[in-house]
Protein backbone atom coordinates (compact mmCIF):
# COMPACT_ATOMS: atom_id res chain seq x y z
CA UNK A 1 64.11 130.38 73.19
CA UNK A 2 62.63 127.72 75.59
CA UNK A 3 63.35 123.97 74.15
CA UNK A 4 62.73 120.59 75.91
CA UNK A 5 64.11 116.90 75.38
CA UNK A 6 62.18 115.21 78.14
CA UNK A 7 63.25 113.61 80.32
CA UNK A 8 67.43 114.62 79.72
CA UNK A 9 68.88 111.64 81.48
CA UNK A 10 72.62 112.84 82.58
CA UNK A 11 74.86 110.08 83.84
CA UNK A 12 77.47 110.04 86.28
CA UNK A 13 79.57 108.61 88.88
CA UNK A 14 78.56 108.56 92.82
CA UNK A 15 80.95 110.67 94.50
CA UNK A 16 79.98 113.99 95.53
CA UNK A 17 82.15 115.28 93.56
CA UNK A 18 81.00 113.40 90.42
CA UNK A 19 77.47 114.52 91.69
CA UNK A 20 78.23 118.18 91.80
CA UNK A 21 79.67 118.51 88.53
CA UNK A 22 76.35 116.79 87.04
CA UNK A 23 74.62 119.02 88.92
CA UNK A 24 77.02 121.81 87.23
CA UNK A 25 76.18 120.47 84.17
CA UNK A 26 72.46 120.58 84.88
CA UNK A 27 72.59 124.23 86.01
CA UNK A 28 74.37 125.11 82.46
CA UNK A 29 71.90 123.59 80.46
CA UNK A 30 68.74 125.37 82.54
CA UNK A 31 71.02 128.82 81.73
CA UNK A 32 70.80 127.67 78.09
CA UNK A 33 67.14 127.60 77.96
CA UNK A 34 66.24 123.82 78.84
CA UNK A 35 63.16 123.37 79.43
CA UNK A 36 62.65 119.80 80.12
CA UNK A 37 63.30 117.59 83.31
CA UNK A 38 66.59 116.33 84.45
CA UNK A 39 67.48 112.95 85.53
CA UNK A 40 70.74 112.57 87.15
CA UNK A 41 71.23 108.61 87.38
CA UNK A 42 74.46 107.46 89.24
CA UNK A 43 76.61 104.51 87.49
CA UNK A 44 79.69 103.22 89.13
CA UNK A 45 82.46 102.28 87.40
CA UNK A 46 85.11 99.67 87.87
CA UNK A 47 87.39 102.20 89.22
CA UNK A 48 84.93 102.86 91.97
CA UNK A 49 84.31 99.50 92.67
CA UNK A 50 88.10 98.73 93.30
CA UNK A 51 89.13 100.54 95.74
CA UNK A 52 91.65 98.48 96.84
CA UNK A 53 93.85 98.52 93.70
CA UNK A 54 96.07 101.54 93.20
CA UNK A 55 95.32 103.41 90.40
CA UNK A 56 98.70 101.92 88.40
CA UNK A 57 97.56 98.38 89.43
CA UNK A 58 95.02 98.75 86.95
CA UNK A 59 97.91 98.75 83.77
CA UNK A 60 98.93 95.25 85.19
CA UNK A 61 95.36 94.20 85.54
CA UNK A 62 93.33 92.74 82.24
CA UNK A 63 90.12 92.39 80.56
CA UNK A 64 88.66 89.70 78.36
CA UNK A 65 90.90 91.36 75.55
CA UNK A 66 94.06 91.46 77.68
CA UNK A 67 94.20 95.23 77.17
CA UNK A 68 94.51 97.04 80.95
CA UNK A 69 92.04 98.18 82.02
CA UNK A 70 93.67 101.55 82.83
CA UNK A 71 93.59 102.20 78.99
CA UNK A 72 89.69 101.39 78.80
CA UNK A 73 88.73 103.98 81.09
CA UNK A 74 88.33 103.12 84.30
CA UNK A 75 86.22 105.69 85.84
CA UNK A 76 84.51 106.07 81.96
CA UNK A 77 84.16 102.76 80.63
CA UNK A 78 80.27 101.50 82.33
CA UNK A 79 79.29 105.18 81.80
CA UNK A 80 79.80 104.21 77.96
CA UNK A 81 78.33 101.16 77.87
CA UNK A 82 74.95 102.95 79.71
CA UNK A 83 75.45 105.18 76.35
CA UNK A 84 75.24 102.09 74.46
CA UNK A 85 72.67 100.65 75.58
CA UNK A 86 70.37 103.98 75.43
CA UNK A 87 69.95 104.23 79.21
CA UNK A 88 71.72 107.83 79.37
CA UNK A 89 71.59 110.62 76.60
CA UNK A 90 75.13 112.05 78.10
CA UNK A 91 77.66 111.07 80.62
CA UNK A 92 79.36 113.42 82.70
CA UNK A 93 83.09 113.62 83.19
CA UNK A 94 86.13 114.65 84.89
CA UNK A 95 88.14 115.45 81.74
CA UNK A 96 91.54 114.46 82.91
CA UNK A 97 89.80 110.86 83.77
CA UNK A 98 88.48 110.48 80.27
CA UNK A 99 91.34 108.18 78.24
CA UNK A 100 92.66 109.91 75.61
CA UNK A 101 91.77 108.21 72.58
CA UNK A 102 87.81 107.06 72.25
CA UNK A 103 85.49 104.98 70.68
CA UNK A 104 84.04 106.54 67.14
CA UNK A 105 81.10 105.64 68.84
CA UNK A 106 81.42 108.80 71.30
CA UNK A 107 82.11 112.25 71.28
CA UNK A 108 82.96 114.96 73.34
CA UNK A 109 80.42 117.32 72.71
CA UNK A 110 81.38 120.03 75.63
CA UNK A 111 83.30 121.52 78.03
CA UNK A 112 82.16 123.81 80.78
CA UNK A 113 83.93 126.91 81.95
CA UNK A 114 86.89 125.60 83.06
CA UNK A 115 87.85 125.72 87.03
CA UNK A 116 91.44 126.76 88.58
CA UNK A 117 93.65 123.96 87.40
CA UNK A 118 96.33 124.20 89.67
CA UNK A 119 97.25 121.29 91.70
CA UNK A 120 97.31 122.26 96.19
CA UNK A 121 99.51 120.92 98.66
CA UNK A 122 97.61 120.39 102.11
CA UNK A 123 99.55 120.23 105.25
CA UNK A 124 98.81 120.02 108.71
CA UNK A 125 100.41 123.36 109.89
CA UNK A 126 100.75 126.37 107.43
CA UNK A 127 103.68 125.63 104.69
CA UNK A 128 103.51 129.30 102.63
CA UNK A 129 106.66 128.10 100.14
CA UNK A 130 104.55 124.98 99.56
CA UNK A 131 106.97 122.01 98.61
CA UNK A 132 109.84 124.11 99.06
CA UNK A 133 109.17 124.24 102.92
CA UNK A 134 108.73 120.51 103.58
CA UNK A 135 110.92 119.04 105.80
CA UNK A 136 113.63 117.01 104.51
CA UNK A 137 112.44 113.86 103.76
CA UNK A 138 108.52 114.53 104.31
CA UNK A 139 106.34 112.10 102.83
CA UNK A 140 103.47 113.28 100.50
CA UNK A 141 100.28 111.18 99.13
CA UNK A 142 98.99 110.87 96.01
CA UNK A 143 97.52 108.48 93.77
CA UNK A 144 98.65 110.57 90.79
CA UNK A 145 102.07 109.44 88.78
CA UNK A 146 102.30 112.92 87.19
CA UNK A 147 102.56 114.57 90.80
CA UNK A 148 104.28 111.66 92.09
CA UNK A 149 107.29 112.34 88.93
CA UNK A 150 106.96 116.29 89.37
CA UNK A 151 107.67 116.50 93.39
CA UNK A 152 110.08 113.89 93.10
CA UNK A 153 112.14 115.66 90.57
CA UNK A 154 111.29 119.24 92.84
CA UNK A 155 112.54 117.54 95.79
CA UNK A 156 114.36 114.06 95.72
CA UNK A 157 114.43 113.55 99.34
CA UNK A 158 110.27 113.53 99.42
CA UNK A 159 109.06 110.35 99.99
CA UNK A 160 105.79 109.71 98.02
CA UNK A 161 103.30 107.10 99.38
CA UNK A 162 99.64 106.60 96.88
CA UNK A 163 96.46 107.15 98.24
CA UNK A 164 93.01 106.35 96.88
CA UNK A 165 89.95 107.34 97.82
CA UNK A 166 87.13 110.59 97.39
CA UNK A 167 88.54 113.53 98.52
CA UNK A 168 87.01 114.12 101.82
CA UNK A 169 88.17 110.46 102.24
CA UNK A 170 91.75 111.69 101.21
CA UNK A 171 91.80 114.42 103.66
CA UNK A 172 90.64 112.68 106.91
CA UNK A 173 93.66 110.22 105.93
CA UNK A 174 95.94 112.83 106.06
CA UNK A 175 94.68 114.08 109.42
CA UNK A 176 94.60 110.84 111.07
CA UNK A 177 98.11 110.20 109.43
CA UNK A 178 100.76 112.67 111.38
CA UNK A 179 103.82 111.02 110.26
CA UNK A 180 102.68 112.28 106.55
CA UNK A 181 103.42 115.64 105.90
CA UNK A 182 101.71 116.58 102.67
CA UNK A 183 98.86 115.46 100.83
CA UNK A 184 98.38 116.81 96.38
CA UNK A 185 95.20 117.25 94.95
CA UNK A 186 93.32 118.93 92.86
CA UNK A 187 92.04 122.83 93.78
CA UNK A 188 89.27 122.53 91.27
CA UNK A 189 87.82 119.72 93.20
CA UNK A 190 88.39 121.54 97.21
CA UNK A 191 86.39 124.53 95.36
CA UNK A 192 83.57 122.67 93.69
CA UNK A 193 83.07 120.60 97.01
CA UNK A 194 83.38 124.19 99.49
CA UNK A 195 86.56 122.88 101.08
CA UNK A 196 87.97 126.16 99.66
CA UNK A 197 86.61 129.57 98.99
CA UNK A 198 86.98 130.70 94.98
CA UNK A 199 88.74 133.54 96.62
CA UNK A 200 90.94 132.12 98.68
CA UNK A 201 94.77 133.13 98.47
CA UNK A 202 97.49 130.88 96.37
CA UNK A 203 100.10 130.90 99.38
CA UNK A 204 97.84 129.68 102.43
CA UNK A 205 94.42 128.78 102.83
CA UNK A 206 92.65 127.16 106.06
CA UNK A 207 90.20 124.33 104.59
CA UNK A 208 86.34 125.05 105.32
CA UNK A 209 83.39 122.85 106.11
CA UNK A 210 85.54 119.97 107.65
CA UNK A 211 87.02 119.41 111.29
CA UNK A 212 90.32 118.65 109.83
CA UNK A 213 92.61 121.83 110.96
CA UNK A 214 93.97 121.73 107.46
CA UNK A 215 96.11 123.96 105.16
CA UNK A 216 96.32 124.49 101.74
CA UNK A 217 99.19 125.97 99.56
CA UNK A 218 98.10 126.19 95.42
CA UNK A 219 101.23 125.29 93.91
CA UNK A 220 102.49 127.53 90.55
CA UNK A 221 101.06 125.94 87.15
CA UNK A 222 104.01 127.26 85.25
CA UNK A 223 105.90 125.57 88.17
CA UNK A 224 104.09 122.21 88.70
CA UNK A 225 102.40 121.77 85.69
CA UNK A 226 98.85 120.25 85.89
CA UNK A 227 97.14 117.40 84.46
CA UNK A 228 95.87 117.87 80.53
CA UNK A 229 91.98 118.89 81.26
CA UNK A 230 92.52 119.21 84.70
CA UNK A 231 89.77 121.37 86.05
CA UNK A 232 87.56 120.81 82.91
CA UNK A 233 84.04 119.22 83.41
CA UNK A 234 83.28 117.13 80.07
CA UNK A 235 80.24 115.52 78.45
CA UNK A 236 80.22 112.82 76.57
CA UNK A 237 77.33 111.40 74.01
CA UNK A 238 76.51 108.82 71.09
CA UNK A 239 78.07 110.29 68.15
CA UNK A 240 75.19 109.01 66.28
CA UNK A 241 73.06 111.24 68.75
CA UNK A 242 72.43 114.19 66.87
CA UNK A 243 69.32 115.46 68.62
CA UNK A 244 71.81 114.82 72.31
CA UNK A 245 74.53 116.72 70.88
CA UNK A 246 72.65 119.95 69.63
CA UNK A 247 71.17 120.11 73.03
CA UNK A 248 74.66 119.81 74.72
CA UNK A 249 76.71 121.92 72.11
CA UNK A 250 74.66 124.63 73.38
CA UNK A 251 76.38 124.85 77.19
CA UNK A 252 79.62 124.42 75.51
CA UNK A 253 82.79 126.78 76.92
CA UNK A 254 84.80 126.99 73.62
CA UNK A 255 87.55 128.55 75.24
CA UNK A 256 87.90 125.87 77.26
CA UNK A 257 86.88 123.53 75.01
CA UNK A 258 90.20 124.69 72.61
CA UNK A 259 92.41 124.16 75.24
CA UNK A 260 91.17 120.95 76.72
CA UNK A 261 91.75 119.53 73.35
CA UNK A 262 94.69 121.20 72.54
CA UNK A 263 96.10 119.22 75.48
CA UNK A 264 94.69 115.60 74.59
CA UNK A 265 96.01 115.72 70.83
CA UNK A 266 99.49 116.27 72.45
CA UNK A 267 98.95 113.71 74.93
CA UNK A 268 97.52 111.39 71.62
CA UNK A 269 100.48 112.42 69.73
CA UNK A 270 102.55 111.17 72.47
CA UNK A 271 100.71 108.42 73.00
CA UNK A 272 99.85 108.64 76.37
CA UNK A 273 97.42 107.82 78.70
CA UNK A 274 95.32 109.14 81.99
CA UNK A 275 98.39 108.39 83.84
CA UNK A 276 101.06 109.22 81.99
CA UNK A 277 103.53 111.26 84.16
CA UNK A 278 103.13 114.48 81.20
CA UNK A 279 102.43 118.03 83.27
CA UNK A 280 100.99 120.70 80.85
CA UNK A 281 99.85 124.50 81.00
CA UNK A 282 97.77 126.26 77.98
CA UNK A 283 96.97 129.92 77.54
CA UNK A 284 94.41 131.35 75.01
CA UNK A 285 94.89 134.94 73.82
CA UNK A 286 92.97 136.12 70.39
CA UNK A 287 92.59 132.53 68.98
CA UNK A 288 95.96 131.75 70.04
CA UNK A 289 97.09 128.76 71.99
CA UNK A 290 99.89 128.22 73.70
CA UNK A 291 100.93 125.33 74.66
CA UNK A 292 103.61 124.20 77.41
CA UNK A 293 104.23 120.26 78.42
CA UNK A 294 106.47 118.53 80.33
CA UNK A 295 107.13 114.96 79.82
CA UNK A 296 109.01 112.49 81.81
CA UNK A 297 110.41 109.03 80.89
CA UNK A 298 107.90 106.55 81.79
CA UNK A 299 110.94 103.57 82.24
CA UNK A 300 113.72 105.98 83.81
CA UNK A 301 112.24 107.75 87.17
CA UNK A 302 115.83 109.30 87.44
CA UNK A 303 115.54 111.28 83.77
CA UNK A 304 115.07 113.76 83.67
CA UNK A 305 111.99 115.71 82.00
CA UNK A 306 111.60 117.04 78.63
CA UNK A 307 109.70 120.28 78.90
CA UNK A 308 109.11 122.83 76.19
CA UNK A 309 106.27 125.12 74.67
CA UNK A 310 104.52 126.29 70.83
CA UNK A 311 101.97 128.62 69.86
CA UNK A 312 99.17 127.84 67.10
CA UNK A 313 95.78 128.62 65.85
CA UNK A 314 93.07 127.19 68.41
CA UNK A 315 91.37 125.58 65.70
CA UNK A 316 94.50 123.41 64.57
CA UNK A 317 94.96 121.30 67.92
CA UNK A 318 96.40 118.04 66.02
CA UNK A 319 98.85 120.58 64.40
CA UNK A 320 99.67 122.21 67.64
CA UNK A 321 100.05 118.85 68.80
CA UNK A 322 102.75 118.08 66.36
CA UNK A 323 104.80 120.73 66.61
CA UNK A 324 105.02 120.66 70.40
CA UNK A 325 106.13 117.05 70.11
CA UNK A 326 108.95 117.99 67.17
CA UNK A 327 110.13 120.40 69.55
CA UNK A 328 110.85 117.81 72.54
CA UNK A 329 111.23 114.52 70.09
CA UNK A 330 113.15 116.03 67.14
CA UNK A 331 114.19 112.66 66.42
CA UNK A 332 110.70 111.29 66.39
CA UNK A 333 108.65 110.27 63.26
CA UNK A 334 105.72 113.01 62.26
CA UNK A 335 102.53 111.75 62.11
């Protein structure tokens, strides 16, 4: 049945990737039956405004509180606030930005269908074993510690430089940059931005729509494990907001949904953050998650990881949680 909530103001960030996935979200609530106009209003965020600080100078950087401002949220925190202050009814989200513990004030009220979540090595000239068949001692970008720990552990004679930046922005560096080999991102965002066909095959895929004679090599999730809600598009509302979060419930993916928070109550349980170095990998088969992580020592870049898996109920995440981390911290206290 048609139903309105006029005008549905949907925030977001400026990129065009930020922009496509509230235009994602937009699309998913017409398919539910909305009825009412759509305002998309863009809000940038401190992490947008700082360009110039890498993303782990934002730990060593403060608020008024002292806190960093990594733990705030820096690509979530002004999108909040426009909650707050009534100027939004929902914020759109990359999941895997969002921290992992929020305000009571907020809630994650949906997920969408959730996109590939592998993480893609792009090269210059065609590299079909992907990290495997870098030269010795390439040098790879990324702004991401998690990729930074993984192909360093892969391959301890890469040399990784960080990189900030959208992703077109990202992938002009790396063609103007020949003495870097590889660049890692994200092939949910290359698909959602037509840099890469939904089709296109895991060992070797030219990129599209750009002038950049690129390549692009998925890289095994059971392999390289992803970021937790990597690939998972996220709204956020009040939690007060009860009239918001009926409307939103209603383009919720729950499959994804379980899984996405699967993830974040390990990565609560471990008390970690957006950029953690923690690679995980969930599979959902009749109500059943599993759930695979691999965690590396935030102090001791030579450690290395702890990695191990556990299946539960997808409606017990916080128990999944906890048995995943007795299972790589026996020692540890339970919750």
């Amino acid at each position: 049945m048609p139903f309105s909530h006029s005008p549905f103001i949907l925030g977001t960030r400026g990129s065009e990737l930020a922009l496509t996935q509230a235009r994602l979200t937009e699309a998913a609530l017409r398919a539910t039956g909305f009825t009412g106009a759509v305002v998309i209003r863009i809000i940038q965020t401190i992490g947008d405004k700082r360009p110039d600080l890498k993303l782990a100078e934002f730990s060593q950087t403060g608020g008024q509180d002292g806190a960093p401002l990594l733990d705030k949220g820096i690509f979530t925190k002004e999108l909040e606030e426009a909650l707050l202050r009534h100027e939004i009814h929902a914020a759109v989200h990359s999941l895997k930005d969002v921290p992992t513990e929020i305000a009571p004030a907020f809630t994650l009220s949906a997920t969408l269908p959730r996109a590939p979540i592998e993480d893609v090595l792009i090269t210059h000239t065609p590299c079909p074993g992907g990290l495997r068949d870098l030269p010795q001692g390439a040098t790879v970008a990324t702004s991401s510690v998690r990729r930074a720990r993984q192909a360093r552990w892969l391959r301890p004679d890469l040399t990784i430089v960080d990189i900030r930046g959208n992703v077109p922005t990202r992938l002009r560096k790396l063609a103007e940059t020949p003495d870097w080999q590889g660049l890692l991102l994200a092939r949910a965002g290359l698909e959602r931005l037509g840099f890469l066909a939904r089709d296109a095959a895991a060992d070797q895929a030219p990129l599209m729509g750009t002038p950049h004679n690129l390549h692009v090599h998925t890289l095994d999730p059971t392999d390289f494990l992803p970021a937790a809600g990597q690939g998972a598009i996220a709204i956020e509302c009040r939690s007060e907001d009860a009239a918001t979060r009926g409307v939103v419930e209603r383009l919720c993916d729950w499959p994804t949904y379980h899984r996405v928070m699967a993830e974040r109550a390990f990565l609560a349980r471990l008390g970690a953050g957006c950029q953690t170095p923690v690679g995980m990998w969930t599979t959902l088969t009749n109500d059943q998650i599993t759930l695979q992580a691999r965690v590396f020592d935030e102090t001791d870049p030579r450690a290395a990881p702890r990695e191990g898996s556990h299946t539960g109920p997808d409606a017990s995440p916080a128990l999944l949680a906890e048995a995943l981390h007795q299972t790589l911290f026996p020692d540890a206290q339970s919750h």
